[in-house]
C-alpha atoms as a PDB file:
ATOM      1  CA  UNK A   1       0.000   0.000   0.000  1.00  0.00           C
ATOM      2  CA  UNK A   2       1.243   3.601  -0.746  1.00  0.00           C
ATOM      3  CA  UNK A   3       1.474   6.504   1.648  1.00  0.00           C
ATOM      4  CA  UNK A   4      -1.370   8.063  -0.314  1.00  0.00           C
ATOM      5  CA  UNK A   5      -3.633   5.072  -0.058  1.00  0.00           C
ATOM      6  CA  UNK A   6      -2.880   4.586   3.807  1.00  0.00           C
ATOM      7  CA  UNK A   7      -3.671   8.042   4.755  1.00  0.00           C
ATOM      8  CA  UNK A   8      -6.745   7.815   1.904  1.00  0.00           C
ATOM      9  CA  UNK A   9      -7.795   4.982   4.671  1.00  0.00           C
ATOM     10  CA  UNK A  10      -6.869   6.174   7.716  1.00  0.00           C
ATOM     11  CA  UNK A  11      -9.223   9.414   6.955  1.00  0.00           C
ATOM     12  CA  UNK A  12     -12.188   6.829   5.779  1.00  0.00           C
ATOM     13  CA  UNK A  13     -11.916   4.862   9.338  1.00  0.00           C
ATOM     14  CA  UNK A  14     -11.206   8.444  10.773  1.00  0.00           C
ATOM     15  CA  UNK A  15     -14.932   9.572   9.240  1.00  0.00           C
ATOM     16  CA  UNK A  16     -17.047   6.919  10.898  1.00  0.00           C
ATOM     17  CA  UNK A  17     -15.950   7.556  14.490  1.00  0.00           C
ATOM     18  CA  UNK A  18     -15.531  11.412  14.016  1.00  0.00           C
ATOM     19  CA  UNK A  19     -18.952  12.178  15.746  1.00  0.00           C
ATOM     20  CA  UNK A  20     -17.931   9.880  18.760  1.00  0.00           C
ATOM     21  CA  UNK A  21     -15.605  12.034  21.105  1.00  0.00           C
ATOM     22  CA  UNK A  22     -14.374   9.461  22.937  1.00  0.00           C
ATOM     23  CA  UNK A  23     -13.253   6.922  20.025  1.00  0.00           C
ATOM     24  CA  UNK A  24     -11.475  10.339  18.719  1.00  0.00           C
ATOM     25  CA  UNK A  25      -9.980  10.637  21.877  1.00  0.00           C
ATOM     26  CA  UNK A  26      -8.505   7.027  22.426  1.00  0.00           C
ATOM     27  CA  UNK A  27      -6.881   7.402  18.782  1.00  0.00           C
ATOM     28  CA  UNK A  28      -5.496  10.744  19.352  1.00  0.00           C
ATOM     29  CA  UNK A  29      -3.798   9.111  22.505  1.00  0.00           C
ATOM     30  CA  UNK A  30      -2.972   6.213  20.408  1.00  0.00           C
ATOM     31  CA  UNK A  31      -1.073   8.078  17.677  1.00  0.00           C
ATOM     32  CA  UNK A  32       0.763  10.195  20.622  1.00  0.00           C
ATOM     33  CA  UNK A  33       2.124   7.102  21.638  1.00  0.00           C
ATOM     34  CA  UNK A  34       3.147   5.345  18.174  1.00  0.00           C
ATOM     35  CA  UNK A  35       4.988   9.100  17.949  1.00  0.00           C
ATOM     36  CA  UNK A  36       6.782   8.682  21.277  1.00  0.00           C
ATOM     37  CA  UNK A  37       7.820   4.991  20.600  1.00  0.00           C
ATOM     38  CA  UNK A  38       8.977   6.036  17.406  1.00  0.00           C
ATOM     39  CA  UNK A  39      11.241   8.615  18.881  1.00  0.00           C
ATOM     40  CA  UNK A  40      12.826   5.906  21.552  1.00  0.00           C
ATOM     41  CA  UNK A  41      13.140   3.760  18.584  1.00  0.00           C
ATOM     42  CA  UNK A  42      15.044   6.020  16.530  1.00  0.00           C
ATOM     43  CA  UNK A  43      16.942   7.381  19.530  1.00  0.00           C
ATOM     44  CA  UNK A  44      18.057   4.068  20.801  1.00  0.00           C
ATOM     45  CA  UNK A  45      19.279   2.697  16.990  1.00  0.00           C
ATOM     46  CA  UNK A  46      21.490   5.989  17.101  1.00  0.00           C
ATOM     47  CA  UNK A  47      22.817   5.036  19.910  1.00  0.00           C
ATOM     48  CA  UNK A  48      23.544   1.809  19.174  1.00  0.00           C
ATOM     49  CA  UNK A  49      25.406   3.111  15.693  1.00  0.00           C
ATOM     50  CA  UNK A  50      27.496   5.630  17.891  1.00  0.00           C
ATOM     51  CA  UNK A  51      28.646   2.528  19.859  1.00  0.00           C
ATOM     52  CA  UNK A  52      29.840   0.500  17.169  1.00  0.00           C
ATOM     53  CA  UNK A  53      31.616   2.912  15.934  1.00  0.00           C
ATOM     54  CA  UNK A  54      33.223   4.138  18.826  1.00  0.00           C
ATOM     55  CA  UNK A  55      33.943   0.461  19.768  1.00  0.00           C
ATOM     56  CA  UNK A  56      35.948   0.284  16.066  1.00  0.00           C
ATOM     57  CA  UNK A  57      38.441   3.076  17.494  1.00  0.00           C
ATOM     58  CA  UNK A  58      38.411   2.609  21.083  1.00  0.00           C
ATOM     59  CA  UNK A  59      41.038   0.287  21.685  1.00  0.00           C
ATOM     60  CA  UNK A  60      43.488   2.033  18.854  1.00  0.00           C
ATOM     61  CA  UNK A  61      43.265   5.315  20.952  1.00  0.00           C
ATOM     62  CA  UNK A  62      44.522   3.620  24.036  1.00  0.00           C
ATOM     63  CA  UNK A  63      41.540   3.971  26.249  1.00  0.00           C
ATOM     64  CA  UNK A  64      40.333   1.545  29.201  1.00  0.00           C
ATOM     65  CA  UNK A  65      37.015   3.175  29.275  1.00  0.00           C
ATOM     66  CA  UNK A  66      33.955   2.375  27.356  1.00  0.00           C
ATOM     67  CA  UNK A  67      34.485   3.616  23.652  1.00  0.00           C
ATOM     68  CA  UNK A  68      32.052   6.792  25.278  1.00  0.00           C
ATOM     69  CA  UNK A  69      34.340   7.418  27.939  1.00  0.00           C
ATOM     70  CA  UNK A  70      37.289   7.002  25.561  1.00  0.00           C
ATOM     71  CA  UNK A  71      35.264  10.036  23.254  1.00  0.00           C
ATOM     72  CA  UNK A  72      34.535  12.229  25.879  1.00  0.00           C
ATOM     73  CA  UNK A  73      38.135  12.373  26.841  1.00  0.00           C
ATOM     74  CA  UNK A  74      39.215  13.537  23.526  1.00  0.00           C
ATOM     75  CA  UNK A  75      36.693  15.639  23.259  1.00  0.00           C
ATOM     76  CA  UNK A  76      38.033  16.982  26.615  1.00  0.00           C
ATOM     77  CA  UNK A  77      41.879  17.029  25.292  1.00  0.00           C
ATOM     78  CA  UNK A  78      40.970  19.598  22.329  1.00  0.00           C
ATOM     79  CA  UNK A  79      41.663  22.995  22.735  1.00  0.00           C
ATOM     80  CA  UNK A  80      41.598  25.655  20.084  1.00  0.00           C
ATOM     81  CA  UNK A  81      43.772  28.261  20.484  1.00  0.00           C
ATOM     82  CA  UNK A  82      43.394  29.737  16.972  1.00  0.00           C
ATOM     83  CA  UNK A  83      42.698  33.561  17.289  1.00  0.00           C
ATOM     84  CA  UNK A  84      40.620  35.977  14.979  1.00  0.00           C
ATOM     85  CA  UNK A  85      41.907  39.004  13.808  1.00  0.00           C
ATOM     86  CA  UNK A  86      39.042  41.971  13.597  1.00  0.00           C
ATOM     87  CA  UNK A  87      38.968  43.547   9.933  1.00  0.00           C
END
């Protein structure tokens, strides 16, 4: 099914409970929650990415921490001490 036919349906079953508040209600809270899920799910799979690739270079940088740890110190260790002239 394409996007245009699910939302085509999702309006249709939408239209038979839109006089009964409390159906409306219970999808509106529905649909919050798919949204929120959704958001963990995405949040979590970027996480995991971040820690495989932190756990590639970890152990080449020296570090005994957790390749986070191990980031966080480098991050720490940078210092810019590059100026900027005024015109």
């Amino acid at each position: 099914m394409t996007t245009m036919q699910v939302n085509a349906e999702l309006y249709r079953a939408m239209g038979e409970i839109a006089d009964d508040k409390v159906l409306m209600e219970k999808v509106l809270a529905f649909v919050k929650s798919l949204i929120q899920k959704q958001k963990k799910a995405r949040k979590n799979d970027d996480d995991k990415r971040l820690d495989a690739a932190l756990a590639k270079f970890s152990s080449d940088w020296g570090g005994d921490g957790t390749p986070l740890e191990v980031a966080d110190e480098l991050r720490q260790g940078v210092v810019n001490n590059r100026t900027v002239e005024e015109w």
